[in-house]
C-alpha atoms as a PDB file:
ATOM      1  CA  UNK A   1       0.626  12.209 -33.377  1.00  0.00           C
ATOM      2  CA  UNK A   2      -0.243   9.939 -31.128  1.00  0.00           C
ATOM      3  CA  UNK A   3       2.089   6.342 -31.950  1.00  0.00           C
ATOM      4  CA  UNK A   4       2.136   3.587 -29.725  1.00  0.00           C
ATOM      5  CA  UNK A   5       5.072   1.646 -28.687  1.00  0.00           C
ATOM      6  CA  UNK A   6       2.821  -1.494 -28.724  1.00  0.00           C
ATOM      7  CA  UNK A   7       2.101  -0.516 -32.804  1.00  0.00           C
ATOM      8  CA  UNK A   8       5.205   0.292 -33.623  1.00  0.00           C
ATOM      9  CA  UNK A   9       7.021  -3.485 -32.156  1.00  0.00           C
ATOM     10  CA  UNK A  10       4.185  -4.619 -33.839  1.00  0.00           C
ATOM     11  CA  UNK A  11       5.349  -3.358 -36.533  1.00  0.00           C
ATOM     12  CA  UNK A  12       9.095  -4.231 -36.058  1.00  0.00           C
ATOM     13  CA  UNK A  13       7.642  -7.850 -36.032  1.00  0.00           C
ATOM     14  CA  UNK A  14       5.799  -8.173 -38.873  1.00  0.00           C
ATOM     15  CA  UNK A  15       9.011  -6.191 -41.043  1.00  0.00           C
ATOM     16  CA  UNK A  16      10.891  -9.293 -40.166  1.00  0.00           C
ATOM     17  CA  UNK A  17       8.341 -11.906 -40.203  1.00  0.00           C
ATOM     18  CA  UNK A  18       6.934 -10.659 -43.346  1.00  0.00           C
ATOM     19  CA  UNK A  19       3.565 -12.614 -41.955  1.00  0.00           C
ATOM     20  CA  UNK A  20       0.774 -11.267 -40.055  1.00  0.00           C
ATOM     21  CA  UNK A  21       0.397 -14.578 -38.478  1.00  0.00           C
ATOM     22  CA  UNK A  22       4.020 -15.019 -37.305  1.00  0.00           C
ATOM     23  CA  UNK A  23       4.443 -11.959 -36.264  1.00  0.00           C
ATOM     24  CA  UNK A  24       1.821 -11.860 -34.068  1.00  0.00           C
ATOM     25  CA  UNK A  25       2.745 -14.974 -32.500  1.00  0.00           C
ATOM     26  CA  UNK A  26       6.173 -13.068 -31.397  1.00  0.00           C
ATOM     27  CA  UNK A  27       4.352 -10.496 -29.608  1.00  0.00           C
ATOM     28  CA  UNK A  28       1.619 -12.270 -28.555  1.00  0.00           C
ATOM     29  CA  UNK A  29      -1.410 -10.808 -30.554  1.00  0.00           C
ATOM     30  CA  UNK A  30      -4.028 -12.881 -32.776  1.00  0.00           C
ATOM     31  CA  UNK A  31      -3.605 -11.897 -36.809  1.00  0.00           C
ATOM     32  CA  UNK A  32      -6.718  -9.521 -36.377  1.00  0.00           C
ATOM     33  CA  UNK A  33      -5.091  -7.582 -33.647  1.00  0.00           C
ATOM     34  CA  UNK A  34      -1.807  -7.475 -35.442  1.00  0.00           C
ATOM     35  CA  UNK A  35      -3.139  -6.414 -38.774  1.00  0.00           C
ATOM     36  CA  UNK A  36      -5.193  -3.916 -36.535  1.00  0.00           C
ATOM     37  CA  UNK A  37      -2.557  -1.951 -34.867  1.00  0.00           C
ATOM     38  CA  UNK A  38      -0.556  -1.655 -38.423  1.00  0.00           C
ATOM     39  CA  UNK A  39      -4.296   0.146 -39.923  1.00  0.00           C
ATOM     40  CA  UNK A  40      -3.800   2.190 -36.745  1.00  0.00           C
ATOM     41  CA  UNK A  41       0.183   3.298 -37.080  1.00  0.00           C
ATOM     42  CA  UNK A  42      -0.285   4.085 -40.687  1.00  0.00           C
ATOM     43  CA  UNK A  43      -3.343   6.214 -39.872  1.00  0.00           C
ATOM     44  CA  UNK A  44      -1.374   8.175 -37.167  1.00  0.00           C
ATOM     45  CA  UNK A  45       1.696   8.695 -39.704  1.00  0.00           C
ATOM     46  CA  UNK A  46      -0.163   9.224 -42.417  1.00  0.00           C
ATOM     47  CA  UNK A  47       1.781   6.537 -44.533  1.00  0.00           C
ATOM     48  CA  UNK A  48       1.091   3.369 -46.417  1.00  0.00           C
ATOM     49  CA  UNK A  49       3.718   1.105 -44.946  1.00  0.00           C
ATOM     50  CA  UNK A  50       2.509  -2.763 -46.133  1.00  0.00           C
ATOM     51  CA  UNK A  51       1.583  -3.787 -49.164  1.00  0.00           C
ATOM     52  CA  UNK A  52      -0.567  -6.340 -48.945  1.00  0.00           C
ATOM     53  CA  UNK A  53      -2.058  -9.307 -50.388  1.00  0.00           C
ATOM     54  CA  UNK A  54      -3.390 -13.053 -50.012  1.00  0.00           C
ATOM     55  CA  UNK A  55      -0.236 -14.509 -50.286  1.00  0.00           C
ATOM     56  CA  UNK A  56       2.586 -11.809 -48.968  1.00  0.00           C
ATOM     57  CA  UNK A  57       2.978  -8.919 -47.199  1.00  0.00           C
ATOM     58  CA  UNK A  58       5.887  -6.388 -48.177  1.00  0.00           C
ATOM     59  CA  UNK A  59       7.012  -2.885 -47.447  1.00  0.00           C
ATOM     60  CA  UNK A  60       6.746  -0.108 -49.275  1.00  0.00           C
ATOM     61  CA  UNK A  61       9.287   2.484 -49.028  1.00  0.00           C
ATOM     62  CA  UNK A  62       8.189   4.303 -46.559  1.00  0.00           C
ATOM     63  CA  UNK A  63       7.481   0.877 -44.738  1.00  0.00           C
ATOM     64  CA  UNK A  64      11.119   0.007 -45.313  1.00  0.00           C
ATOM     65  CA  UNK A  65      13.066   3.038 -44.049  1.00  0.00           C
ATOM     66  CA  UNK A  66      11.125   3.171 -41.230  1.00  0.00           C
ATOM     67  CA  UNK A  67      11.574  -0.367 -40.252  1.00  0.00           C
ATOM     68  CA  UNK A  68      15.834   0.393 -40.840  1.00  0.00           C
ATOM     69  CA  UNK A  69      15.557   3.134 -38.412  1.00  0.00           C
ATOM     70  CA  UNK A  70      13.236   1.417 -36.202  1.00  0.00           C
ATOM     71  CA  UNK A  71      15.527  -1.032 -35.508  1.00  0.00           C
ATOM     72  CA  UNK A  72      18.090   0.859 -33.797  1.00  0.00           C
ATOM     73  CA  UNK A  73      15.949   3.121 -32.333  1.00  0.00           C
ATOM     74  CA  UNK A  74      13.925   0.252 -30.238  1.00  0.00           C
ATOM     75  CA  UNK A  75      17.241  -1.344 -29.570  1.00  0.00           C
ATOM     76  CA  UNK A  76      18.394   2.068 -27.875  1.00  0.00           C
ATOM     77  CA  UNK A  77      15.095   2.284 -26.165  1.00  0.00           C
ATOM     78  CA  UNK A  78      15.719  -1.500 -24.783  1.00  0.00           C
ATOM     79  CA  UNK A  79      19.110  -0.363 -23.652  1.00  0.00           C
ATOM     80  CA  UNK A  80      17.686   2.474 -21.436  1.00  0.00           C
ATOM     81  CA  UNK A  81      14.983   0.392 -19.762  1.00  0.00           C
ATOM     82  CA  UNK A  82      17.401  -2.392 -18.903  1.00  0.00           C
ATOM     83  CA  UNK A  83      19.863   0.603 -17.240  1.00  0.00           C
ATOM     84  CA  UNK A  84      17.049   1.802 -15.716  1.00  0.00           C
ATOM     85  CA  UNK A  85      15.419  -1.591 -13.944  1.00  0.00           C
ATOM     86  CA  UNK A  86      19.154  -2.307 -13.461  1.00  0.00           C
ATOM     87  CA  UNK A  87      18.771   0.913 -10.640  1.00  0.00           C
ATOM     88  CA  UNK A  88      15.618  -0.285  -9.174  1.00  0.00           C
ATOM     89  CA  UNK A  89      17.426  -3.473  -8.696  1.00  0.00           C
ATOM     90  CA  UNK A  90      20.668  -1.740  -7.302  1.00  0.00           C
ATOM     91  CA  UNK A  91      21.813  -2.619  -4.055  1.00  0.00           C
ATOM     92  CA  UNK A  92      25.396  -0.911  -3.728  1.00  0.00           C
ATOM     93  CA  UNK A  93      26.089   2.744  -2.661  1.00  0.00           C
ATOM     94  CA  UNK A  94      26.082   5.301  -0.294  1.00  0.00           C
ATOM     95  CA  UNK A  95      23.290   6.271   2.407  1.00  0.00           C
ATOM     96  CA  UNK A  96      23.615   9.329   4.327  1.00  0.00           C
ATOM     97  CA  UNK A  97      21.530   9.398   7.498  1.00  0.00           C
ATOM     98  CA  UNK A  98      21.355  12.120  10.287  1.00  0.00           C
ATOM     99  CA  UNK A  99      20.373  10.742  13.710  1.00  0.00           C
ATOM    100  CA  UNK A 100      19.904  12.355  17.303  1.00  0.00           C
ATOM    101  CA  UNK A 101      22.430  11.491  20.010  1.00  0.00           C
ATOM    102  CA  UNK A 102      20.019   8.599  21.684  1.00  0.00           C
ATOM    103  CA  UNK A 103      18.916   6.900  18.804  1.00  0.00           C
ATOM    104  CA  UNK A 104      22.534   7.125  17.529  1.00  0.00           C
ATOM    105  CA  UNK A 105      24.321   5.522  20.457  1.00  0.00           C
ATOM    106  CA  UNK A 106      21.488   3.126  20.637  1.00  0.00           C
ATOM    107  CA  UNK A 107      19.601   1.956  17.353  1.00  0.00           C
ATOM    108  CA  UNK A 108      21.693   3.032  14.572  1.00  0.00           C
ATOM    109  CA  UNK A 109      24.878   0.717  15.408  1.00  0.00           C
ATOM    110  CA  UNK A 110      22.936  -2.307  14.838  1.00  0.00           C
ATOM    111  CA  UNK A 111      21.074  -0.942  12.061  1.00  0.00           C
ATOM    112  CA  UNK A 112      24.932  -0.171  10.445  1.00  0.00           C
ATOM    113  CA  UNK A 113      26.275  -3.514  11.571  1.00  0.00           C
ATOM    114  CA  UNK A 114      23.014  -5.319   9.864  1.00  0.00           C
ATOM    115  CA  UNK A 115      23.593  -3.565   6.796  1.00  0.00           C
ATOM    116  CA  UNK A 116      27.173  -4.808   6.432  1.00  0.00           C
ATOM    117  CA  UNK A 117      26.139  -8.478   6.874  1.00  0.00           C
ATOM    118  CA  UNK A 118      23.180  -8.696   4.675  1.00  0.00           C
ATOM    119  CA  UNK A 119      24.406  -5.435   1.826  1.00  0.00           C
ATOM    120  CA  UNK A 120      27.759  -5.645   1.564  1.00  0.00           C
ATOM    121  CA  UNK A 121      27.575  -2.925  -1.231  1.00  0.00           C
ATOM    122  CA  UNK A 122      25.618  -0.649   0.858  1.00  0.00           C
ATOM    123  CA  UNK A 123      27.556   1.995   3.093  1.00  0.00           C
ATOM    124  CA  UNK A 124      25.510   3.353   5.578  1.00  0.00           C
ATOM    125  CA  UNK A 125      26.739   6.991   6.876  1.00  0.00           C
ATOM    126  CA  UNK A 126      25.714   8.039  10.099  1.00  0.00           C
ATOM    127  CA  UNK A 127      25.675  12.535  10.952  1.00  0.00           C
ATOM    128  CA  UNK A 128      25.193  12.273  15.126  1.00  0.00           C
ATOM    129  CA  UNK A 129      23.247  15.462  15.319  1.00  0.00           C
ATOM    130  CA  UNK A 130      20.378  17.141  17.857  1.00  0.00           C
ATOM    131  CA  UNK A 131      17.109  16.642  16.980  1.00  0.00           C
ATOM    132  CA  UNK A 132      17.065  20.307  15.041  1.00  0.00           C
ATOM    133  CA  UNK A 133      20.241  19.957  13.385  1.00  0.00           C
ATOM    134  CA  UNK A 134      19.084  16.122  12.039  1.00  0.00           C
ATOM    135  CA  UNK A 135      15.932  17.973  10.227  1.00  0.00           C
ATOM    136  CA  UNK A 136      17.509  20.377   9.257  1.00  0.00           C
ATOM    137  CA  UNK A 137      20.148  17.775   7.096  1.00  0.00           C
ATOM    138  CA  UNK A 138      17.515  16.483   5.815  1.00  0.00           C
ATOM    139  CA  UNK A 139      15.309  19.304   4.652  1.00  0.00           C
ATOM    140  CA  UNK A 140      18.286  20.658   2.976  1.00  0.00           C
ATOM    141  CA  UNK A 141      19.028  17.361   1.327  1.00  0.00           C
ATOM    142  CA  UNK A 142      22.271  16.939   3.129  1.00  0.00           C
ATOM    143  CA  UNK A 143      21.200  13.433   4.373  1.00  0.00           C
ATOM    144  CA  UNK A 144      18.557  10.888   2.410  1.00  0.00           C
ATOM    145  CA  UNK A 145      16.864  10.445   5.602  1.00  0.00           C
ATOM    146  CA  UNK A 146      16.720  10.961   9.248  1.00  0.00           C
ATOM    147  CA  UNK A 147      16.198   8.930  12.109  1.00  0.00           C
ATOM    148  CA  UNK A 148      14.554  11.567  15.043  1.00  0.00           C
ATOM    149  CA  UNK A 149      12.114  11.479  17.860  1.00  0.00           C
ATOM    150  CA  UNK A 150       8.513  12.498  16.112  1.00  0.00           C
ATOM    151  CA  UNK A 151       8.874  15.977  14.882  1.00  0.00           C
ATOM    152  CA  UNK A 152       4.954  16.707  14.970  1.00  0.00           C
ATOM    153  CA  UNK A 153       3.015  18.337  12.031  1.00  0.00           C
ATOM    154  CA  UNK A 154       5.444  18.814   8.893  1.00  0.00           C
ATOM    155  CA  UNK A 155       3.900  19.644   6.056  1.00  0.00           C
ATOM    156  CA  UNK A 156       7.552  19.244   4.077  1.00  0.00           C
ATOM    157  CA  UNK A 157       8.213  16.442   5.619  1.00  0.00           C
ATOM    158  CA  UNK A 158       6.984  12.681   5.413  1.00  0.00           C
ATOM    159  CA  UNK A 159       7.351  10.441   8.064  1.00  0.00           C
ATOM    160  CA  UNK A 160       6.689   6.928   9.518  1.00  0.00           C
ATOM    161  CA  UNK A 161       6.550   5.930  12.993  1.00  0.00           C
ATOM    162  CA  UNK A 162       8.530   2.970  13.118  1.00  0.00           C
ATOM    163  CA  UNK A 163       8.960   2.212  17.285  1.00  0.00           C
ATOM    164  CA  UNK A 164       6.954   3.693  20.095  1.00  0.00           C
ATOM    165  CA  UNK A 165       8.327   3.367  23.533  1.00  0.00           C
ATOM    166  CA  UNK A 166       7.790   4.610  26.809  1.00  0.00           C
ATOM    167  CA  UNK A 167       9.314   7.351  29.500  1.00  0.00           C
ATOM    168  CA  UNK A 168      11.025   5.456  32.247  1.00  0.00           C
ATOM    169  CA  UNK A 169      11.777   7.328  35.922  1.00  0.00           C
ATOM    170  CA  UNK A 170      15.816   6.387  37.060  1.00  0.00           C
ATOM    171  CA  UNK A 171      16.840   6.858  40.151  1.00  0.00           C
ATOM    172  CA  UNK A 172      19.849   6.058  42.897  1.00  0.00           C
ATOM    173  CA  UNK A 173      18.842   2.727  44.869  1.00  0.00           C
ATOM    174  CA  UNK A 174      18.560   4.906  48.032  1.00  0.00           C
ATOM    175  CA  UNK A 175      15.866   7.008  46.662  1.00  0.00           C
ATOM    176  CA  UNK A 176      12.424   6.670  47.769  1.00  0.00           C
ATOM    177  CA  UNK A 177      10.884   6.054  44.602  1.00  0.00           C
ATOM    178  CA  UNK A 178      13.250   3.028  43.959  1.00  0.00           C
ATOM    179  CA  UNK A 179      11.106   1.207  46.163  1.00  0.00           C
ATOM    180  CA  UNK A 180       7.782   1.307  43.798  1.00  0.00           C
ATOM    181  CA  UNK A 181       8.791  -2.004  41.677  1.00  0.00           C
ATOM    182  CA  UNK A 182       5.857  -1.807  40.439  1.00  0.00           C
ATOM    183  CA  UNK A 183       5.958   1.942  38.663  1.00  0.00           C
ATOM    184  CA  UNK A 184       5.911   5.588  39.983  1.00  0.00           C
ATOM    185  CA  UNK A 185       3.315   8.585  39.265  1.00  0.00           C
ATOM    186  CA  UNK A 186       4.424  11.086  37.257  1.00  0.00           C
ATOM    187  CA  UNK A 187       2.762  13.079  40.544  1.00  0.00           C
ATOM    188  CA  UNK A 188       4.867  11.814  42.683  1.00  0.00           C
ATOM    189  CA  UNK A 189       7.917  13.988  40.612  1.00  0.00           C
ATOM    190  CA  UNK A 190       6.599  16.997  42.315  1.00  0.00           C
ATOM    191  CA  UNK A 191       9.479  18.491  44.317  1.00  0.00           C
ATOM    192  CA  UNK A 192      11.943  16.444  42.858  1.00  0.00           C
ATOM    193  CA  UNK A 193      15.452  17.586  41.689  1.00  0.00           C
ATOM    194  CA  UNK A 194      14.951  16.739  38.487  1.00  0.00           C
ATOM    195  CA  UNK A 195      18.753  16.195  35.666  1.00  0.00           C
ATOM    196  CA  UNK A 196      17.157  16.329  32.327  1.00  0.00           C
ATOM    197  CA  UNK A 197      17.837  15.813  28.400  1.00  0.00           C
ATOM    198  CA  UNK A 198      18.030  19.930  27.333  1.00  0.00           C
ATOM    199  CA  UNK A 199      15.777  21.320  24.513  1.00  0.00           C
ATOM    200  CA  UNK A 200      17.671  20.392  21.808  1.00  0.00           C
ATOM    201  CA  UNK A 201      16.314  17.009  22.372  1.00  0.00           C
ATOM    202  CA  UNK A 202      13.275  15.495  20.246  1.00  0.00           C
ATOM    203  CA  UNK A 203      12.137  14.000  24.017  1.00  0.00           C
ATOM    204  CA  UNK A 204      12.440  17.251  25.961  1.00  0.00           C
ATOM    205  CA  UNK A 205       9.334  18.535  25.040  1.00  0.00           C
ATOM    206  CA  UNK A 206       7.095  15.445  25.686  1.00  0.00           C
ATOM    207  CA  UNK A 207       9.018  15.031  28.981  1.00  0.00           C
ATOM    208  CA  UNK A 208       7.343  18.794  29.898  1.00  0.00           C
ATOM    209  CA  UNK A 209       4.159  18.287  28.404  1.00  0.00           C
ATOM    210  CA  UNK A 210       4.092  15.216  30.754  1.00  0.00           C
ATOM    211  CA  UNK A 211       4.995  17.263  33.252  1.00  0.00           C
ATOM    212  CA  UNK A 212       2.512  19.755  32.773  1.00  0.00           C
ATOM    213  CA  UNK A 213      -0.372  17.084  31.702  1.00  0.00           C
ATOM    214  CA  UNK A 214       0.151  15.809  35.136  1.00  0.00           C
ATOM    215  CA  UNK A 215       0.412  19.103  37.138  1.00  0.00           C
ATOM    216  CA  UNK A 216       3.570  18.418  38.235  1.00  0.00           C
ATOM    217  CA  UNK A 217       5.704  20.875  39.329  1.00  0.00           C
ATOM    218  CA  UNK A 218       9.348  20.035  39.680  1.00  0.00           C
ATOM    219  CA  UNK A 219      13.025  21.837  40.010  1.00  0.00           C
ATOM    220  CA  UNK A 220      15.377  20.994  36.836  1.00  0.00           C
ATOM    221  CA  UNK A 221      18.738  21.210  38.584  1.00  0.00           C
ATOM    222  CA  UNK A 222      20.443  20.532  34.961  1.00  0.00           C
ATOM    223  CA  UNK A 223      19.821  20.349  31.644  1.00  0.00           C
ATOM    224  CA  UNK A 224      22.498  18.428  29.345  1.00  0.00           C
ATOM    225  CA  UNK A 225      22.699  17.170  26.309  1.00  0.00           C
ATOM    226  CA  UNK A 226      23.475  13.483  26.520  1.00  0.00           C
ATOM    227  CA  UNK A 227      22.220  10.524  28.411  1.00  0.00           C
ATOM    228  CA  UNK A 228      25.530   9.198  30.322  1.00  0.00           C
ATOM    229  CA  UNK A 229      25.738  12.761  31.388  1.00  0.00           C
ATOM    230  CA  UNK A 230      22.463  12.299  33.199  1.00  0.00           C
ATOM    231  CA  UNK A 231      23.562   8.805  34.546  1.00  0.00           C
ATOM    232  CA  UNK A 232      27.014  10.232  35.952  1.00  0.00           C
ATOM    233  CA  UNK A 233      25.164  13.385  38.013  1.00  0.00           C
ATOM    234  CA  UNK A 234      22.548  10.746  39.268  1.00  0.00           C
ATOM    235  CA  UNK A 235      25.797   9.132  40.676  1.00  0.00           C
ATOM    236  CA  UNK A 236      26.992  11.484  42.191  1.00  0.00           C
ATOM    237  CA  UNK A 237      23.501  12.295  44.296  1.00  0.00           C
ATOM    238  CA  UNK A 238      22.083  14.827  42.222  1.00  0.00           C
ATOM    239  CA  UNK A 239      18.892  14.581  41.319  1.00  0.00           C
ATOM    240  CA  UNK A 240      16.443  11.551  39.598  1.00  0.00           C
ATOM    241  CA  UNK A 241      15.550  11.547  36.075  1.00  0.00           C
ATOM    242  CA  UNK A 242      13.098  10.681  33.273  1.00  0.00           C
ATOM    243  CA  UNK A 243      14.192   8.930  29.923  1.00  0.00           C
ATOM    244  CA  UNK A 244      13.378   7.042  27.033  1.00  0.00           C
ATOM    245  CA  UNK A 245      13.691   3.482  27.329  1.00  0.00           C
ATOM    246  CA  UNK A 246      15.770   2.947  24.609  1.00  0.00           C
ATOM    247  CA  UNK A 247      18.268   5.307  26.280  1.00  0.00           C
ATOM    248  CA  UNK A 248      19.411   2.466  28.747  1.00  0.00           C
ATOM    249  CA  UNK A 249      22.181   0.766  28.401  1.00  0.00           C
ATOM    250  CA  UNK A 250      21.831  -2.574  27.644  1.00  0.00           C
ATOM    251  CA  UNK A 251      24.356  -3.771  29.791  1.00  0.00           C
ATOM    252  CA  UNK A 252      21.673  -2.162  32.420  1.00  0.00           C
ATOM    253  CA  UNK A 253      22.757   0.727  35.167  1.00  0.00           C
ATOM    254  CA  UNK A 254      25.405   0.626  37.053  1.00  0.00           C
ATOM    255  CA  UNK A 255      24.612   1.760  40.550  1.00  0.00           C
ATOM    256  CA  UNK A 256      21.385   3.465  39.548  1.00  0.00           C
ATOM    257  CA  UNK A 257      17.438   1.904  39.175  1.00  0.00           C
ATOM    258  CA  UNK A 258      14.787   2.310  36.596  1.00  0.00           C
ATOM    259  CA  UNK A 259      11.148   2.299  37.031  1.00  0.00           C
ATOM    260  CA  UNK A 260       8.279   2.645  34.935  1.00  0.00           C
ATOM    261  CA  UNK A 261       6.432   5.833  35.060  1.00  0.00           C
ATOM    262  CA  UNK A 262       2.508   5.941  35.441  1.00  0.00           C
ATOM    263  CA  UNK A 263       0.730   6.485  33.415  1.00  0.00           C
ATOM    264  CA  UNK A 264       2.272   5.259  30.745  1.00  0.00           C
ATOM    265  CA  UNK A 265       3.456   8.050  28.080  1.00  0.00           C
ATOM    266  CA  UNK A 266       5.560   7.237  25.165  1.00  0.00           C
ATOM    267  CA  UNK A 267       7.141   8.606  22.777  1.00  0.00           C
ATOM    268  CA  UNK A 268       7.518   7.427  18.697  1.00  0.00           C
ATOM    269  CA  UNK A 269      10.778   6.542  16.846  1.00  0.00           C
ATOM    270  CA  UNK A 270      10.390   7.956  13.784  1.00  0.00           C
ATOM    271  CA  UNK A 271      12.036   8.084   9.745  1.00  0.00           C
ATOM    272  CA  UNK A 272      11.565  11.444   8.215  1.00  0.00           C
ATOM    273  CA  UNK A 273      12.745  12.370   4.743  1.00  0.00           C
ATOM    274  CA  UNK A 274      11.607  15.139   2.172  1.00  0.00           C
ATOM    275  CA  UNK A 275       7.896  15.317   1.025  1.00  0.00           C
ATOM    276  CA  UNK A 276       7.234  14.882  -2.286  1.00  0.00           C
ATOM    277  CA  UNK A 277      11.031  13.302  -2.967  1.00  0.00           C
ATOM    278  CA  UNK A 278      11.265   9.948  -4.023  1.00  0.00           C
ATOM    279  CA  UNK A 279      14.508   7.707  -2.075  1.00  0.00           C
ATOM    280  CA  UNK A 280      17.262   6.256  -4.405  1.00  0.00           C
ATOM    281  CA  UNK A 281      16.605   2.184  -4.730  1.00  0.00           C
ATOM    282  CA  UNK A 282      19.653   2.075  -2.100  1.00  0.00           C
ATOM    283  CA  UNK A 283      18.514   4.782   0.491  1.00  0.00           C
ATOM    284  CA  UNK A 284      14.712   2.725   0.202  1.00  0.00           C
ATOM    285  CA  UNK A 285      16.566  -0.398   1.590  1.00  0.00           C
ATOM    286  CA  UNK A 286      18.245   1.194   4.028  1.00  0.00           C
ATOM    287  CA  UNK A 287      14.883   2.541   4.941  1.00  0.00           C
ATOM    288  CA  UNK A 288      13.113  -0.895   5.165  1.00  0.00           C
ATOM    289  CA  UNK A 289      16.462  -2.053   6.891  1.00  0.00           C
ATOM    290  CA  UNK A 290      16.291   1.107   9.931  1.00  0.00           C
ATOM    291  CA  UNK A 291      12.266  -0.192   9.914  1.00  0.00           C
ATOM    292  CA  UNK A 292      13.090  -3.559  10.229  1.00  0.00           C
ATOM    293  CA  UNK A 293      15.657  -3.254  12.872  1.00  0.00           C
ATOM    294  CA  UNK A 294      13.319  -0.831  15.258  1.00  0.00           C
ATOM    295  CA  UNK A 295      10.619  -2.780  14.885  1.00  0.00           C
ATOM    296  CA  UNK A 296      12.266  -6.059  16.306  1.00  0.00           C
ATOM    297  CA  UNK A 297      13.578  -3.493  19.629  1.00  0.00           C
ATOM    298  CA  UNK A 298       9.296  -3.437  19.688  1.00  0.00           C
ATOM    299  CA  UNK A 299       8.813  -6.904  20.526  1.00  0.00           C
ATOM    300  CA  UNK A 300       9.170  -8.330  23.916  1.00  0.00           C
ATOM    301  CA  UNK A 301      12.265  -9.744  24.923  1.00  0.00           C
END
């Protein structure tokens, strides 16, 4: 059986109408079209439903206990589809998202502090994690979505690049390198004592492919997991550094210099979340929200 919801509000309308004509002007159909789709609902169920002539149209009794039970049945249906648009439509809830340490000290609290002011409803949940812990929440499904440095190929993943940005050298102000304003060479590394981000960190990896790309070969004195870290040794004479830009405080550094590394090699910002998995209404605005917010850090200030 193949039934049409089209015939069978057609239907409905002429029950109550008890006119091909009127009927069809409540759904929007010429007479032809309306008298049409009845031929076609009584052909599909196998039933007479209208009796008809030149001057009236009336059910028969099949006509008439369908049209009873049609009723409610259509009004249920009505129901359902207005609960259901009323979730597309939904802006209130809860929005787990797993971040690594840099993006989470440095994007996500004005992505959090947006979402207050413009969805009040919406309660955006931050997990701080490492880059391998972050996809891991959200391959499991602990988190809607995460916010990571790009994880490369993923076959169960989907992603979007939503800010590129590039590797920046810092350095004490004493430091020979602090005098190129305009930029070092990732050659001129080569020797250095170098304080690095450790492996658990989404920029690790394109930090040594950099490092090998450019032949460079360099002694990493320490390996830690957080930014400041890095800042404090540098302080204390231990070594230069490379890091993402968006690592910097934006108060600026205190006692130390930054300068941009040539070439140029950057690394992408990026939203993951399952393959395949359709977000919740609220966990797609918070998505457009984190996208909005990273892509404004893009422009020049």
């Amino acid at each position: 059986m193949n039934v049409s919801l089209r015939q069978l509000r057609v239907f409905q309308a002429v029950a109550r109408h008890g006119n091909f004509t009127r009927a069809g002007a409540q759904v929007g159909l010429s007479q032809p079209a309306v008298s049409r789709c009845i031929t076609e609902l009584e052909q599909q169920l196998g039933l007479k439903l209208l009796d008809r002539t030149t001057r009236e149209v009336l059910l028969t009794d099949g006509g008439r206990s369908l049209a009873v039970r049609l009723e409610r049945a259509l009004e249920d249906l009505d129901a359902v589809l207005q609960d259901t648009r009323g979730k597309a439509q939904q802006r209130q809830g809860r929005v787990r998202v797993a971040s690594s340490p840099t993006l989470s000290a440095n994007l996500l609290p004005e992505c959090i502090a947006r979402c207050r002011d413009e969805h009040p409803g919406l309660a955006l949940l931050l997990l701080d994690r490492m880059q391998h812990d972050a996809l891991a929440s959200v391959r499991s499904g602990e988190v809607d979505f995460g916010v990571v440095i790009d994880p490369g190929p993923a076959d169960d993943l989907h992603a979007e690049a939503v800010l590129t940005e590039p590797f920046v050298l810092v350095c004490p102000p004493t430091h020979r390198l602090a005098r190129r304003r305009g930029g070092a060479k990732w050659s001129d590394l080569a020797g250095e004592p170098l304080v690095l981000l450790d492996h658990a960190s989404g920029s690790r990896r394109l930090i040594d492919d950099a490092l090998r790309q450019h032949t460079v070969t360099a002694s990493v004195v320490q390996e830690v997991g957080h930014v400041t870290t890095i800042f404090r040794m540098l302080d204390a004479g231990l070594g230069i550094s490379v890091v993402p830009t968006l690592a910097l405080p934006p108060a600026g550094l205190q006692g130390l210099v930054m300068r941009p590394l040539l070439p140029r090699i950057d690394r992408d910002i990026t939203l993951v979340r399952r393959a395949n998995r359709t977000l919740s209404p609220v966990a797609e605005l918070a998505w457009a929200l984190v996208r909005g917010v990273a892509r404004e850090r893009a422009r020049p200030r």
